[in-house]
C-alpha atoms as a PDB file:
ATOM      1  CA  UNK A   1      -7.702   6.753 -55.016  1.00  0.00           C
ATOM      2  CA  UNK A   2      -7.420   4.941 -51.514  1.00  0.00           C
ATOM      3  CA  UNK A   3      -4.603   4.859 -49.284  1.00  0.00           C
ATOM      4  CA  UNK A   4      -3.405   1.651 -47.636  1.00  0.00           C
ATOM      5  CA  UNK A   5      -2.960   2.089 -44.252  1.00  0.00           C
ATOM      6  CA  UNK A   6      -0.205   0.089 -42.603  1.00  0.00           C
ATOM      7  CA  UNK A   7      -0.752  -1.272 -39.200  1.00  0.00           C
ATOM      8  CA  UNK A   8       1.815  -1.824 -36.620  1.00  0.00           C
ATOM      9  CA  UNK A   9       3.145  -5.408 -35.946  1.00  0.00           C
ATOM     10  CA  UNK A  10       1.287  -6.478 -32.644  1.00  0.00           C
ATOM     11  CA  UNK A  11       3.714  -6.469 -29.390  1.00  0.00           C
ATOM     12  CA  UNK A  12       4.607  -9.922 -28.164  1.00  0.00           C
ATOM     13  CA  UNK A  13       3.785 -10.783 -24.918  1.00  0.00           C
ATOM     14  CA  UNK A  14       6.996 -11.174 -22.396  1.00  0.00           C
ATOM     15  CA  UNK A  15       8.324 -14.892 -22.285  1.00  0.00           C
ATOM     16  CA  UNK A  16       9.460 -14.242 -18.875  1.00  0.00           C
ATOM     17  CA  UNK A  17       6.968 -12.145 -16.505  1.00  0.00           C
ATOM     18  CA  UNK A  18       8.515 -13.788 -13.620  1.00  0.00           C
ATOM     19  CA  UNK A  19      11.841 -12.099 -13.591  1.00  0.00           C
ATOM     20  CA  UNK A  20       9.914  -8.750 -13.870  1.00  0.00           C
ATOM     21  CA  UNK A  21       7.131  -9.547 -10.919  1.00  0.00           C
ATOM     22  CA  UNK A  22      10.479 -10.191  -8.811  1.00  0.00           C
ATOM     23  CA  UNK A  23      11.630  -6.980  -9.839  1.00  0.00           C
ATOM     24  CA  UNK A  24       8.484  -5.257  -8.876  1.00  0.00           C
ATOM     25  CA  UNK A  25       7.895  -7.266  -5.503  1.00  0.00           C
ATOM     26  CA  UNK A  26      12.244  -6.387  -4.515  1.00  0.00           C
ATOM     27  CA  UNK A  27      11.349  -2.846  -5.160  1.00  0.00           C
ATOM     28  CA  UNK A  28       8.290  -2.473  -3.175  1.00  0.00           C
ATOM     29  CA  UNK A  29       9.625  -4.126  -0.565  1.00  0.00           C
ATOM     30  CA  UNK A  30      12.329  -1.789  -0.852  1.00  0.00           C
ATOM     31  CA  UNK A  31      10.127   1.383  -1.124  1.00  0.00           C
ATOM     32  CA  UNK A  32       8.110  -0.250   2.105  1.00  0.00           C
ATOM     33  CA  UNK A  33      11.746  -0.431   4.068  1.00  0.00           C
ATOM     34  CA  UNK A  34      12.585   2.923   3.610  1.00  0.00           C
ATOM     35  CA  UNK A  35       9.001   4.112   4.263  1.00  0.00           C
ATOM     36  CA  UNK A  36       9.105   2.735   7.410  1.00  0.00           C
ATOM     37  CA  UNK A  37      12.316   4.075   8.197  1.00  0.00           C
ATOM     38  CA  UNK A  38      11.294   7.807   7.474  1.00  0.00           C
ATOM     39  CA  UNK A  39       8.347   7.233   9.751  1.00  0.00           C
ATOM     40  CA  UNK A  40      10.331   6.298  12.197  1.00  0.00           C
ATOM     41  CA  UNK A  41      12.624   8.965  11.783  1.00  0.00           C
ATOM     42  CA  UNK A  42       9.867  11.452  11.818  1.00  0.00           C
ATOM     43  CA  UNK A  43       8.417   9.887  15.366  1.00  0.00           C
ATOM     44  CA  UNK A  44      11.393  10.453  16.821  1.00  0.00           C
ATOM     45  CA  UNK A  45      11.791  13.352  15.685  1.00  0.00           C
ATOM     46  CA  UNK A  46       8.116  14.926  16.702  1.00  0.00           C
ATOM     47  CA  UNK A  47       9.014  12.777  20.254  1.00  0.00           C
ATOM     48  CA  UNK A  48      12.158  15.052  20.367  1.00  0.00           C
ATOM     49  CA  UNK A  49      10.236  18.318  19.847  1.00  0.00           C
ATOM     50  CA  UNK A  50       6.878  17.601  22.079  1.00  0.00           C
ATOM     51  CA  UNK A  51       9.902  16.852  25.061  1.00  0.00           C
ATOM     52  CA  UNK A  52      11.619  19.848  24.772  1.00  0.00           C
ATOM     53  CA  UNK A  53      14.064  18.841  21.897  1.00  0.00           C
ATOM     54  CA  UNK A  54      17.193  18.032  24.764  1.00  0.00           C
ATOM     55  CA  UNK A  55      17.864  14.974  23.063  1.00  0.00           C
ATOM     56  CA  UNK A  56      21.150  14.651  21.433  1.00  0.00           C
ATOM     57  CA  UNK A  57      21.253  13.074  18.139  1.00  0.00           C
ATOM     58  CA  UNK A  58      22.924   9.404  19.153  1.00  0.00           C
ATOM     59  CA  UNK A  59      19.150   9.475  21.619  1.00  0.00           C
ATOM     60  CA  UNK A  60      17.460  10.568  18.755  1.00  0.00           C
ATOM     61  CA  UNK A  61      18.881   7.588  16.483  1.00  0.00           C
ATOM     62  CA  UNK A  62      17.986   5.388  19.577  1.00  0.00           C
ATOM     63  CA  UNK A  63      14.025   6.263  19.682  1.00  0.00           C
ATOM     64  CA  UNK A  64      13.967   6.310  15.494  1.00  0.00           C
ATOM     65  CA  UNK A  65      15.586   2.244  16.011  1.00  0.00           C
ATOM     66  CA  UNK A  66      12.593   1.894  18.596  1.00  0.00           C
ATOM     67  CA  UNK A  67      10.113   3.290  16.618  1.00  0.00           C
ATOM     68  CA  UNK A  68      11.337   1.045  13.849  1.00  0.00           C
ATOM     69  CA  UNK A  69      11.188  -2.098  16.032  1.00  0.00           C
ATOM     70  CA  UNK A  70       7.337  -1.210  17.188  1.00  0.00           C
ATOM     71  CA  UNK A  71       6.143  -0.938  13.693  1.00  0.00           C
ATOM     72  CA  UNK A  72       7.956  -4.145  12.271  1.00  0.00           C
ATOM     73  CA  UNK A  73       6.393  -5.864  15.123  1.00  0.00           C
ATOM     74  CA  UNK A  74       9.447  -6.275  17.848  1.00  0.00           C
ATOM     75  CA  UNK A  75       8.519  -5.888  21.583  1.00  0.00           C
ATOM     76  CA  UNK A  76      11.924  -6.124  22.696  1.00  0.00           C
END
């Protein structure tokens, strides 16, 4: 006696890969954004602490926005 082993249908490959590469490439970019944000954030916030940590927090938002600038490539 043998047994017939049935076999999956095969997947079809995506019509449309396009709408899922933008996807992918909106939410890295995304994930970049707010990784550069955090970094920023934490800058400021070891800046803060090496200087004593008298900054209040509207300063603090100020050097994070500067920190930001530097690493997106802004001299201003």
């Amino acid at each position: 006696m043998t047994k017939k082993i049935e076999t999956l249908p095969e997947a079809t490959p995506k019509v449309d890969d396009f709408e899922d590469k933008m996807y992918e490439r909106t939410r890295s970019e995304f994930r970049d954004q707010q990784w550069l944000r955090e970094t920023a954030l934490r800058c400021a916030v070891d800046f803060h602490k090496n200087n004593g940590g008298m900054l209040t927090a509207q300063q603090l938002v100020d050097i994070a926005d500067t920190f930001l600038n530097f690493t997106q490539g802004e001299t201003k």
